[in-house]
PDB file of N, CA and C in Angstrom:
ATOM      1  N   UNK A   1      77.822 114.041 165.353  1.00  0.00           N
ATOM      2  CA  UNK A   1      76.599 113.490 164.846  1.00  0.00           C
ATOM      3  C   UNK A   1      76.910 112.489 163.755  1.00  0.00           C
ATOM      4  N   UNK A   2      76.514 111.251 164.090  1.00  0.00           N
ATOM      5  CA  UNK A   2      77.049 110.351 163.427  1.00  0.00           C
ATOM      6  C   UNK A   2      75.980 109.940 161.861  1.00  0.00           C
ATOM      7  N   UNK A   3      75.598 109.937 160.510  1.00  0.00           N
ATOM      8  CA  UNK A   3      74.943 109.376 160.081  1.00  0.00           C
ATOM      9  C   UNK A   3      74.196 107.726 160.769  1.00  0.00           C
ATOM     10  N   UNK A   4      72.534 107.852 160.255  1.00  0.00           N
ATOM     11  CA  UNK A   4      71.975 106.449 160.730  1.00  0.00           C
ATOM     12  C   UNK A   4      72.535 105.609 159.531  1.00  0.00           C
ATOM     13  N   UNK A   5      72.061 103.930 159.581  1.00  0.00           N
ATOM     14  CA  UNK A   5      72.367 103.264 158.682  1.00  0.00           C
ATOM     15  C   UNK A   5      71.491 103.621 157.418  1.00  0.00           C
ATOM     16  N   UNK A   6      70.503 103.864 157.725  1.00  0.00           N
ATOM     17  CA  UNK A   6      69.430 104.216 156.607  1.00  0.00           C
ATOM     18  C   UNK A   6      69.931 105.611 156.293  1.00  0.00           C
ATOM     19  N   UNK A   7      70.017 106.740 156.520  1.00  0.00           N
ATOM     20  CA  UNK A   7      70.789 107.739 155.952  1.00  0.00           C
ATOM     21  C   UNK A   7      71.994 107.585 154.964  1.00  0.00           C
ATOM     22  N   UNK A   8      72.735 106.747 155.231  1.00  0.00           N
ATOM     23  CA  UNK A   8      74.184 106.801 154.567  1.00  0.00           C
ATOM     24  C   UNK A   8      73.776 105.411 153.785  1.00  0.00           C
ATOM     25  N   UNK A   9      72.646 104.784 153.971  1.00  0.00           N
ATOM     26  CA  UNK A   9      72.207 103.425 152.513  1.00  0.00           C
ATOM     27  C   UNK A   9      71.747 104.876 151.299  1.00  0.00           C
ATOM     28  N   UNK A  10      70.907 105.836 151.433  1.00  0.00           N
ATOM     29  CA  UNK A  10      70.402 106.926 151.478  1.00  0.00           C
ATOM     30  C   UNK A  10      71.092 107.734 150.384  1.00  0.00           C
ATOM     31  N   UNK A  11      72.444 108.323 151.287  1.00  0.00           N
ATOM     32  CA  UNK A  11      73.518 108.893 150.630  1.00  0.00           C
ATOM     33  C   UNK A  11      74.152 107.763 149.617  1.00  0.00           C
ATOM     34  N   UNK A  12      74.126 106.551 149.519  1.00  0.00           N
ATOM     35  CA  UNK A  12      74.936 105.807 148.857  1.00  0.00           C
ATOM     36  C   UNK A  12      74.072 105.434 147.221  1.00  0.00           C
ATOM     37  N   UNK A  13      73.047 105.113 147.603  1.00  0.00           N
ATOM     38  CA  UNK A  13      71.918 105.166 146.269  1.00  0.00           C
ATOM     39  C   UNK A  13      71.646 106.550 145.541  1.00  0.00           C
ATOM     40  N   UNK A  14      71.867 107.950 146.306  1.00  0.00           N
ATOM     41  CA  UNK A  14      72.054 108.866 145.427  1.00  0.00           C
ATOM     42  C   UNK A  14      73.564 108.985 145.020  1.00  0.00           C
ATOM     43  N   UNK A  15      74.082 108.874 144.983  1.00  0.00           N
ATOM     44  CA  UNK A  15      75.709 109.234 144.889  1.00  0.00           C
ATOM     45  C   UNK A  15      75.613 107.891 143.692  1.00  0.00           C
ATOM     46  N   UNK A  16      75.062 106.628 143.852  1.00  0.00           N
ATOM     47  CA  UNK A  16      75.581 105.315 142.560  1.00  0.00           C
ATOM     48  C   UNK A  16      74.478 106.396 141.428  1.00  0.00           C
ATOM     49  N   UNK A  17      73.510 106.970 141.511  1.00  0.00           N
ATOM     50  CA  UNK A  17      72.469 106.981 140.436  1.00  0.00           C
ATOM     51  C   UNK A  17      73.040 108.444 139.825  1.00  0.00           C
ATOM     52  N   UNK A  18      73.889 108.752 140.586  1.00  0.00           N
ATOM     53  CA  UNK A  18      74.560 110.251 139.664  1.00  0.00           C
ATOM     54  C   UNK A  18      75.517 109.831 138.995  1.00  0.00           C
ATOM     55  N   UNK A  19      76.597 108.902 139.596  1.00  0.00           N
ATOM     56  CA  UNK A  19      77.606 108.198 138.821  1.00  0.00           C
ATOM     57  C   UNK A  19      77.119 107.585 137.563  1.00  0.00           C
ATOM     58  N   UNK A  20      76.107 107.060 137.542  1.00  0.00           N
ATOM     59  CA  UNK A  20      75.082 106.133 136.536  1.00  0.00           C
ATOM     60  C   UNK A  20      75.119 107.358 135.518  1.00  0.00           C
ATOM     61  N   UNK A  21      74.483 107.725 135.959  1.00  0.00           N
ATOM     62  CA  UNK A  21      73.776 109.243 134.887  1.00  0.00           C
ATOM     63  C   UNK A  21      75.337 109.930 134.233  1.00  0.00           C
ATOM     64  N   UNK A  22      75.919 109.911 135.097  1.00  0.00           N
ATOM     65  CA  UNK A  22      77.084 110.842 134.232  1.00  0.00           C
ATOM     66  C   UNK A  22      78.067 109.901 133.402  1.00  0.00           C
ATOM     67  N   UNK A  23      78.411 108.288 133.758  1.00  0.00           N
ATOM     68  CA  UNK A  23      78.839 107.892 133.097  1.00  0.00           C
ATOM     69  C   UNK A  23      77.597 107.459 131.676  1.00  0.00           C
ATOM     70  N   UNK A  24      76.402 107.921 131.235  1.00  0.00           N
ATOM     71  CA  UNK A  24      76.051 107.243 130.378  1.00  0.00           C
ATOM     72  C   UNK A  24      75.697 108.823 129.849  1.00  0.00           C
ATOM     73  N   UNK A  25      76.188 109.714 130.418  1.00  0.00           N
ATOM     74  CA  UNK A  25      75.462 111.194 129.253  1.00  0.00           C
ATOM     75  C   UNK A  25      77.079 110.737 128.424  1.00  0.00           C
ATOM     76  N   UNK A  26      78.330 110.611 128.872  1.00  0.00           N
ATOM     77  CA  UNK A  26      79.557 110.580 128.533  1.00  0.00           C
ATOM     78  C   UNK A  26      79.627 110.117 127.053  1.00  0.00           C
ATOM     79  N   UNK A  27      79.736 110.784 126.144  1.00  0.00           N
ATOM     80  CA  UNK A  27      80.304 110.095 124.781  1.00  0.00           C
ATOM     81  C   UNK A  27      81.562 111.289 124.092  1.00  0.00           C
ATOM     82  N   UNK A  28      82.114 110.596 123.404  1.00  0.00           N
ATOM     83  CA  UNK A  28      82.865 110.939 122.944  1.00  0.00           C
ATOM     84  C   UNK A  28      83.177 111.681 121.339  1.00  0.00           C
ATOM     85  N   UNK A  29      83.566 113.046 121.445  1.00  0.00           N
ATOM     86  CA  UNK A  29      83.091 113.476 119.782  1.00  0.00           C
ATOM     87  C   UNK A  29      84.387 113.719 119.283  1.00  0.00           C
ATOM     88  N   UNK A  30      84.336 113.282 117.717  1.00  0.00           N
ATOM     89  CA  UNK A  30      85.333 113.408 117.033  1.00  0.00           C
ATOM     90  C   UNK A  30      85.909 112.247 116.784  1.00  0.00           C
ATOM     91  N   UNK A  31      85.838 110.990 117.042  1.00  0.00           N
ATOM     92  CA  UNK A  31      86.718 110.355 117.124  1.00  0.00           C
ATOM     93  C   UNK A  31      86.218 109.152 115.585  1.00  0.00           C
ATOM     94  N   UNK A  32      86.528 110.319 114.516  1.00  0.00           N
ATOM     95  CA  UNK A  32      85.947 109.513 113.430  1.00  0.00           C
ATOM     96  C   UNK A  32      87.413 108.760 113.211  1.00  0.00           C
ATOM     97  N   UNK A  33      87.188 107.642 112.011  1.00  0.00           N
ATOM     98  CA  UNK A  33      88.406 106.304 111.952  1.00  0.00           C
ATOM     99  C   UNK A  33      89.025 107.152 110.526  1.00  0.00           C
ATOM    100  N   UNK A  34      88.492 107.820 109.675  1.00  0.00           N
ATOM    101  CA  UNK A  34      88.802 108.658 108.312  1.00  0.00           C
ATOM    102  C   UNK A  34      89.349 109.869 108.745  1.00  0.00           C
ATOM    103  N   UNK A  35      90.412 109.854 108.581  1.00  0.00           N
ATOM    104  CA  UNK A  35      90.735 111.924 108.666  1.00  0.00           C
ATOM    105  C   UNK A  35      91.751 111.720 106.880  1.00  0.00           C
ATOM    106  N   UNK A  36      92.329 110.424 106.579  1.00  0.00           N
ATOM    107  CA  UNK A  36      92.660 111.191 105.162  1.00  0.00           C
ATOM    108  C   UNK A  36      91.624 109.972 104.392  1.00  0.00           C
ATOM    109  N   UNK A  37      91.124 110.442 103.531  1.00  0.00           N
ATOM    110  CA  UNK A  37      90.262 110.442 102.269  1.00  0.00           C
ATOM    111  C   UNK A  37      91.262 110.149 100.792  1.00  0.00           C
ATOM    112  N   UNK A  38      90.522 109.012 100.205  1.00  0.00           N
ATOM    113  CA  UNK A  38      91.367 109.366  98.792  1.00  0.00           C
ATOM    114  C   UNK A  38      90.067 108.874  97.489  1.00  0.00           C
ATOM    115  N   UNK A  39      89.882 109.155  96.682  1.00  0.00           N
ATOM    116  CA  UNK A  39      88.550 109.204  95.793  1.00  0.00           C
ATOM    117  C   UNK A  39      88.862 107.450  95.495  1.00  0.00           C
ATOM    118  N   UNK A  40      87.792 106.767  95.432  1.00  0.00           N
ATOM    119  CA  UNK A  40      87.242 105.542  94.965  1.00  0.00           C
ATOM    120  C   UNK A  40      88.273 105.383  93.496  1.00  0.00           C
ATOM    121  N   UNK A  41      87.853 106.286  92.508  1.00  0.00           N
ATOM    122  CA  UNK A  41      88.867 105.702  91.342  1.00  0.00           C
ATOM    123  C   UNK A  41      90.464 105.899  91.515  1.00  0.00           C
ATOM    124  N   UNK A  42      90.979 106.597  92.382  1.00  0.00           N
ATOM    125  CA  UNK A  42      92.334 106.363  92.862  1.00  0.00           C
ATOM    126  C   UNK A  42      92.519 104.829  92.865  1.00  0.00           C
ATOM    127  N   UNK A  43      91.671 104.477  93.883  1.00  0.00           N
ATOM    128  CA  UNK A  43      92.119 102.617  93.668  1.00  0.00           C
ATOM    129  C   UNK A  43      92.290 101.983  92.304  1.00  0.00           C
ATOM    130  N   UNK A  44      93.462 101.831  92.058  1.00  0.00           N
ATOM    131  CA  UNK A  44      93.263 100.650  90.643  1.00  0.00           C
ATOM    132  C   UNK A  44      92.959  99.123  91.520  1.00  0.00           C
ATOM    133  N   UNK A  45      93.153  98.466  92.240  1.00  0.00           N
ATOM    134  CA  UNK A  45      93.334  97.367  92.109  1.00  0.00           C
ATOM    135  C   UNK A  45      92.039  97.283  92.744  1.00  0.00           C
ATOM    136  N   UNK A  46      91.459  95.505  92.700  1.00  0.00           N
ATOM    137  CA  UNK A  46      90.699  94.860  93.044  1.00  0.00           C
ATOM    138  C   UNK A  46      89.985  95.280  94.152  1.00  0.00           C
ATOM    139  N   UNK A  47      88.503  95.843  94.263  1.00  0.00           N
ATOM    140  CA  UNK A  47      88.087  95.372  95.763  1.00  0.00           C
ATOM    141  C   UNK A  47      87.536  94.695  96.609  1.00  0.00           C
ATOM    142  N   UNK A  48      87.878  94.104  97.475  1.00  0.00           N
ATOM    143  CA  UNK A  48      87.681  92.440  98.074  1.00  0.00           C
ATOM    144  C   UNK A  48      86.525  93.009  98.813  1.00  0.00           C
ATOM    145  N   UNK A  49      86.038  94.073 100.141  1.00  0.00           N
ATOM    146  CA  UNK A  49      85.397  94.369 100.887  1.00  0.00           C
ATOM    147  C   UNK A  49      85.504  95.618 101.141  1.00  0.00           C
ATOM    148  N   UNK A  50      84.254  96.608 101.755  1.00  0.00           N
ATOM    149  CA  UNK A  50      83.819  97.725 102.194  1.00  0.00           C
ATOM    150  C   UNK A  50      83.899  97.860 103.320  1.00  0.00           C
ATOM    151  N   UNK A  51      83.440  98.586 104.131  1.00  0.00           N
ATOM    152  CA  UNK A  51      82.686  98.621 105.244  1.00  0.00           C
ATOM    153  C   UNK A  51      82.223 100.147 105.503  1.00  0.00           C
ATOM    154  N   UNK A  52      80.632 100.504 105.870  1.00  0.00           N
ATOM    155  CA  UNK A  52      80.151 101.604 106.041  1.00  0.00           C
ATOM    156  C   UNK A  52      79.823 102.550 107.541  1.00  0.00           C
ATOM    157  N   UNK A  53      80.429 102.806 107.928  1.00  0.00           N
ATOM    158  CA  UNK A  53      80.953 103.156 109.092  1.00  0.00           C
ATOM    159  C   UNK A  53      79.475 104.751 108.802  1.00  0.00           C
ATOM    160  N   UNK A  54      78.176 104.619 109.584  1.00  0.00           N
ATOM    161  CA  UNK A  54      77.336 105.810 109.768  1.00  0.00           C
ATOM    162  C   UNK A  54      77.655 107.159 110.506  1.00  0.00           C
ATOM    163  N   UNK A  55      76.610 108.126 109.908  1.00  0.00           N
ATOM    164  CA  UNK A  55      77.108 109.218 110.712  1.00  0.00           C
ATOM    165  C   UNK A  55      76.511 108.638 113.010  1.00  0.00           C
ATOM    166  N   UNK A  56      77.511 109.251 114.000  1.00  0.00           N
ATOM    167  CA  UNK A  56      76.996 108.843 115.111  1.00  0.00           C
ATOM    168  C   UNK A  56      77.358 109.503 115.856  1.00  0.00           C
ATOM    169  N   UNK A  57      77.153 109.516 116.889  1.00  0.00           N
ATOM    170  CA  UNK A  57      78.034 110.883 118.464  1.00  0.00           C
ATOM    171  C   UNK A  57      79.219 110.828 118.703  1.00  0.00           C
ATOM    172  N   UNK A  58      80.198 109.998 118.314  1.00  0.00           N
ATOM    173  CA  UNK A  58      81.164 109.655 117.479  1.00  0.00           C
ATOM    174  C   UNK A  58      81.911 110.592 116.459  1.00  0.00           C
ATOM    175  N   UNK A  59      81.235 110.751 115.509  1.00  0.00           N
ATOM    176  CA  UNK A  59      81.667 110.699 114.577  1.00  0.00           C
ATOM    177  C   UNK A  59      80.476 111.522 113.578  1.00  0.00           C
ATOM    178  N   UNK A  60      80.227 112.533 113.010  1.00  0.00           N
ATOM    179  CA  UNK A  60      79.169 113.397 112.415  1.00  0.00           C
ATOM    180  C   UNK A  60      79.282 113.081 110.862  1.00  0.00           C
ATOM    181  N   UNK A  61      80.110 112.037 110.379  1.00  0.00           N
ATOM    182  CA  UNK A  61      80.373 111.970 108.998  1.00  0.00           C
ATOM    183  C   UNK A  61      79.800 110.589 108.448  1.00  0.00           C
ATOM    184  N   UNK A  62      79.370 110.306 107.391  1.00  0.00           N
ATOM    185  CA  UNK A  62      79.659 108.797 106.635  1.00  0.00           C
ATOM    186  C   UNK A  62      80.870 108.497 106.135  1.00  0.00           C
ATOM    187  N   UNK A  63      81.789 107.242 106.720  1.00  0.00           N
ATOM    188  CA  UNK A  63      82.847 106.890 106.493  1.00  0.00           C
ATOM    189  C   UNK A  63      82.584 105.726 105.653  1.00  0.00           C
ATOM    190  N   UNK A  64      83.145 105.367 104.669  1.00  0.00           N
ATOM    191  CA  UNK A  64      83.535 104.702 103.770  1.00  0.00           C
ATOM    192  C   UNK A  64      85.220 103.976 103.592  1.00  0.00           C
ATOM    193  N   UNK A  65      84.977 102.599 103.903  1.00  0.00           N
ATOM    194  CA  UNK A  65      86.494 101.911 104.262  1.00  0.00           C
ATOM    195  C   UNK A  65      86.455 100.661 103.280  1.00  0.00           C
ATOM    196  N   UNK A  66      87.099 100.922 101.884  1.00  0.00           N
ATOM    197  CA  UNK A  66      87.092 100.072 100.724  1.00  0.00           C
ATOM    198  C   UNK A  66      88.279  99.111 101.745  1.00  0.00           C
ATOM    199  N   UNK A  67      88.394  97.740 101.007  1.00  0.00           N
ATOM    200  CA  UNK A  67      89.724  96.639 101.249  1.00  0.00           C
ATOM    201  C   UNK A  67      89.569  96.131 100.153  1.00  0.00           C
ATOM    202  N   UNK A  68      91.294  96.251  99.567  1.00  0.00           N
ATOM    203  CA  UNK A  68      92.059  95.582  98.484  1.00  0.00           C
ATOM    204  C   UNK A  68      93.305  95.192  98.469  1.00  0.00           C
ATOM    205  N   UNK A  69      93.034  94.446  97.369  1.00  0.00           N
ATOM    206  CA  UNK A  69      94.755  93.208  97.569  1.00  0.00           C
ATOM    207  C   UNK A  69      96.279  94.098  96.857  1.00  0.00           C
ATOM    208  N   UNK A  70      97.396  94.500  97.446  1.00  0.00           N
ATOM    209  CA  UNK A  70      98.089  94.779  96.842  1.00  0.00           C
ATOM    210  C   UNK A  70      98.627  93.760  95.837  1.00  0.00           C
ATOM    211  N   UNK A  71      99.372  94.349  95.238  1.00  0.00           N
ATOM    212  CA  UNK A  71     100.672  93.477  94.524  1.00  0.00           C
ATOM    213  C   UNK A  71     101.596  91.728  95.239  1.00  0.00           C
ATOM    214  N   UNK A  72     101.633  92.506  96.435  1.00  0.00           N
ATOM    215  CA  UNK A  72     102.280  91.469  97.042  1.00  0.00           C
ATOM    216  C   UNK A  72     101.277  90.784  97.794  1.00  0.00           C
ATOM    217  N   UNK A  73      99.798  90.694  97.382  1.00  0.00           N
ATOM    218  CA  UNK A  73      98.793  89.681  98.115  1.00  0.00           C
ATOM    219  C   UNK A  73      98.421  90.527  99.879  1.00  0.00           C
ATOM    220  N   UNK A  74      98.798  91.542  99.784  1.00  0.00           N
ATOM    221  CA  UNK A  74      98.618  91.868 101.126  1.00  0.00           C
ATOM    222  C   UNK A  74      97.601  92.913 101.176  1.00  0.00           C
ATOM    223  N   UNK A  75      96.474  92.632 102.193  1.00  0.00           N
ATOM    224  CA  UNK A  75      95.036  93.217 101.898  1.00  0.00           C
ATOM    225  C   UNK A  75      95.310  94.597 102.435  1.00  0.00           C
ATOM    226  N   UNK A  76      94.738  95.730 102.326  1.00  0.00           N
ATOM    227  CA  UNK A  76      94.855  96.880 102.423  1.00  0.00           C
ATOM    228  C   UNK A  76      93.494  97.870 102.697  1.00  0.00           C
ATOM    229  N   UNK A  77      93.605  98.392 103.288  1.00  0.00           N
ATOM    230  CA  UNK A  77      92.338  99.841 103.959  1.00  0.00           C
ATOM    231  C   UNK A  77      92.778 100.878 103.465  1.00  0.00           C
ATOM    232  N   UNK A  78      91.626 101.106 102.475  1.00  0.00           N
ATOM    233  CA  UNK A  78      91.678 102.873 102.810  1.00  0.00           C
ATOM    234  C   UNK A  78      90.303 103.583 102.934  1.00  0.00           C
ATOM    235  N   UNK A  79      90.648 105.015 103.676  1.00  0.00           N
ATOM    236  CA  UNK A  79      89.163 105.638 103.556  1.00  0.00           C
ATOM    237  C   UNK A  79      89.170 106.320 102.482  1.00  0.00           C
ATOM    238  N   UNK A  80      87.772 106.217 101.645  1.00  0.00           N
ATOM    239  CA  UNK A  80      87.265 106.487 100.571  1.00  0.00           C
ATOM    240  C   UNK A  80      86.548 107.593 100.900  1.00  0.00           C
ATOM    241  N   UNK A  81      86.299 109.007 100.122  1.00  0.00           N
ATOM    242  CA  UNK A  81      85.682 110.572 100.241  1.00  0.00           C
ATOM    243  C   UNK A  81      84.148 109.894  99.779  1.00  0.00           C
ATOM    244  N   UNK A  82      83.213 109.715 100.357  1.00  0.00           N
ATOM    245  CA  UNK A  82      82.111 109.191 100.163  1.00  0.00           C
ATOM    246  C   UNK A  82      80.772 110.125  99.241  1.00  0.00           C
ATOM    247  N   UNK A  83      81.785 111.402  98.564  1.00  0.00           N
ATOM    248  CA  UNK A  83      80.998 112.436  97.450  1.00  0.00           C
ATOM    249  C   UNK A  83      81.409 111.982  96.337  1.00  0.00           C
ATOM    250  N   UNK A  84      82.305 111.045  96.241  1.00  0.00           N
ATOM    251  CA  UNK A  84      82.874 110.906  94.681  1.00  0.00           C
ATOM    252  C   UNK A  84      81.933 109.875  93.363  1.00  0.00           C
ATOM    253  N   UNK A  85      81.588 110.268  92.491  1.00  0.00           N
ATOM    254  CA  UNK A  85      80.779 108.897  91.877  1.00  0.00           C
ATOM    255  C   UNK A  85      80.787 107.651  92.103  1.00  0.00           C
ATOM    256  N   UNK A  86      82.171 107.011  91.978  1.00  0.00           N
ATOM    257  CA  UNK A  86      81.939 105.703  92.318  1.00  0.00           C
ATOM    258  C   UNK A  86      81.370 105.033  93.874  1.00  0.00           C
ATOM    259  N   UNK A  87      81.982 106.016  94.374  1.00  0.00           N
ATOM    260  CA  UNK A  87      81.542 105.745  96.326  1.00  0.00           C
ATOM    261  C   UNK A  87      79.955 106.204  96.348  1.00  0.00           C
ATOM    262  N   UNK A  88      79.557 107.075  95.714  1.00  0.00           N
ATOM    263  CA  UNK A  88      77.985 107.356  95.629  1.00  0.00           C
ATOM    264  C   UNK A  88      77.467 105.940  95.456  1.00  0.00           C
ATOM    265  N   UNK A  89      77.840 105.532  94.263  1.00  0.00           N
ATOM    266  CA  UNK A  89      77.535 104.544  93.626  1.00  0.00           C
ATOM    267  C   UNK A  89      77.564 103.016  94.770  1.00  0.00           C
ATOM    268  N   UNK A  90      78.548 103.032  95.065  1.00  0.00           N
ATOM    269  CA  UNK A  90      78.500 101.863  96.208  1.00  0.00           C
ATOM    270  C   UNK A  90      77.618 102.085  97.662  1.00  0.00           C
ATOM    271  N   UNK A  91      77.728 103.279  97.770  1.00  0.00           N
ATOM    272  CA  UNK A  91      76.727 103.460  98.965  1.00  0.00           C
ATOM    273  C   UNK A  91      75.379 103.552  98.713  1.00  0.00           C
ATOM    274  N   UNK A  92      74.971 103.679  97.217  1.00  0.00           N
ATOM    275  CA  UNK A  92      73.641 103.639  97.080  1.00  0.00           C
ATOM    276  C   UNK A  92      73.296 101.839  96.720  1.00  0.00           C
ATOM    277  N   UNK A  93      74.221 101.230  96.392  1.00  0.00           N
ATOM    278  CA  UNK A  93      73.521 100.099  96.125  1.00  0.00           C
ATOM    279  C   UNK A  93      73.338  99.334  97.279  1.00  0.00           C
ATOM    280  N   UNK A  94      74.604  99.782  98.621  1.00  0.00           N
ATOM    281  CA  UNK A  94      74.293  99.395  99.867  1.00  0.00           C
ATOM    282  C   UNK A  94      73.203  99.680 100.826  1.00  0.00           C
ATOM    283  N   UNK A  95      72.570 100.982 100.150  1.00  0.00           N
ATOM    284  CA  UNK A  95      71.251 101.107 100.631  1.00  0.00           C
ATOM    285  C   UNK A  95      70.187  99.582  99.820  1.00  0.00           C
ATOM    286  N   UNK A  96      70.741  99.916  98.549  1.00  0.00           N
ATOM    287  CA  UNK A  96      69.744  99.167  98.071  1.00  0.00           C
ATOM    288  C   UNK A  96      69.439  97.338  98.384  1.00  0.00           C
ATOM    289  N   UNK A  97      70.135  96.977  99.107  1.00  0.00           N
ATOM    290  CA  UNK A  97      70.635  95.765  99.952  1.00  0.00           C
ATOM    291  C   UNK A  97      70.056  95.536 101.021  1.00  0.00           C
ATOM    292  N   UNK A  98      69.597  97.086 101.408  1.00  0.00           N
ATOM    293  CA  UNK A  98      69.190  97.149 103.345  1.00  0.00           C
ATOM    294  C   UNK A  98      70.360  96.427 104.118  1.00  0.00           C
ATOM    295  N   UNK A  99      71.502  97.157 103.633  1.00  0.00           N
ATOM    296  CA  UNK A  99      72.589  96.586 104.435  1.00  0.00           C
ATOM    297  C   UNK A  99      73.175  95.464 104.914  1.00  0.00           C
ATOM    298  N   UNK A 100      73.029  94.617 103.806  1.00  0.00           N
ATOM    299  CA  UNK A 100      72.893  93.267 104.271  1.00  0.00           C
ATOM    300  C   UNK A 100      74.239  92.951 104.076  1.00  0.00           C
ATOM    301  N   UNK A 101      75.097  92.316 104.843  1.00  0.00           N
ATOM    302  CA  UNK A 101      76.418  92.040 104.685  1.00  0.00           C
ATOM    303  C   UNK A 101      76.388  91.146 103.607  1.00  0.00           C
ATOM    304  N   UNK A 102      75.943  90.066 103.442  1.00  0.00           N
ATOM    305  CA  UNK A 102      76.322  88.713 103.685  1.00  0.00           C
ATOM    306  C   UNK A 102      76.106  89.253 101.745  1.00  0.00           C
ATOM    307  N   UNK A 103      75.109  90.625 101.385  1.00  0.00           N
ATOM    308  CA  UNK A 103      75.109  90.589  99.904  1.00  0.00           C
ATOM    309  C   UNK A 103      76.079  91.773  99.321  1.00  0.00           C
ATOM    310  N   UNK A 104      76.890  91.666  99.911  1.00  0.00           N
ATOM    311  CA  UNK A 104      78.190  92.852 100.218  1.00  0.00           C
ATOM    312  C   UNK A 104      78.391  92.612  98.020  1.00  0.00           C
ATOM    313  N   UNK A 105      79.183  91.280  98.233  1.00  0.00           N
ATOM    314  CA  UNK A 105      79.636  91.637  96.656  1.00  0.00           C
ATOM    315  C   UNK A 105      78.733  91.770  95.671  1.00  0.00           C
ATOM    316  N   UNK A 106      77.831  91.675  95.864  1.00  0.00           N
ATOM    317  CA  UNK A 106      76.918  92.263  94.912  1.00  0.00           C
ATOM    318  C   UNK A 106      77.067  93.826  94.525  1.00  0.00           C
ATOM    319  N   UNK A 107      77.788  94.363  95.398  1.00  0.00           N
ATOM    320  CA  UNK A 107      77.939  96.182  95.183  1.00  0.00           C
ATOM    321  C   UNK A 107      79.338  96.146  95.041  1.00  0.00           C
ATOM    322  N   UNK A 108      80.458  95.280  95.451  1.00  0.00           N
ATOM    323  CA  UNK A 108      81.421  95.255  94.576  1.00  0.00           C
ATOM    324  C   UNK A 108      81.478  94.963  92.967  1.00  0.00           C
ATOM    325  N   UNK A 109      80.817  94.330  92.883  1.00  0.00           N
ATOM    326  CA  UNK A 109      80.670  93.692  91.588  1.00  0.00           C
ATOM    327  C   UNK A 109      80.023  94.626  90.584  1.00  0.00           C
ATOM    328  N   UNK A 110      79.397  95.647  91.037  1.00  0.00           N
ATOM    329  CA  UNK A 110      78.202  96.327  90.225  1.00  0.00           C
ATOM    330  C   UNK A 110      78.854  96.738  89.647  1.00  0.00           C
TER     331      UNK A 110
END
């Protein structure tokens, strides 16, 4: 018994709309960019840029990723523990911004 053409068009539109569905329930947990932390005033030197990485399905935490210039001019990442005063402090003024990149040093500067 052979499938008709309309049967196996049939079988082929259920079989793409399950593939659909399962590749989009698919996310991935855990895969935060922070696993070591070091407190905001650890940094002595300069900081050039942030970036605020939200809690997401991803990732269940607020990440905090200061950038500064070493000694030898060479820019540097680290993740920042986002409970510490000064990181409070920068993440609240980044609220207070409505996240606006472009007014980023304004919360360096504060």
């Amino acid at each position: 018994m052979g499938l008709a053409k309309k049967d196996g068009a049939l079988l082929l539109a259920v079989v793409a709309a399950v593939c659909i569905q399962l590749y989009q329930a698919q996310h991935v947990v855990g895969r935060c960019r922070c696993y070591e932390e070091v407190r905001l005033m650890a940094i002595k030197r300069n900081i050039t840029d942030f970036q605020v990485k939200e809690k997401s399905a991803a990732c269940s935490k607020i990440q905090l990723i200061v950038t500064f210039m070493e000694a030898n001019s060479t820019a540097v990442e680290r993740c920042v523990k986002p409970q510490g005063y000064k990181a409070k402090q920068l993440l609240k003024c980044w609220e207070g911004i409505n996240k606006n990149e472009s007014r980023k040093m304004e919360c360096i500067n504060h």
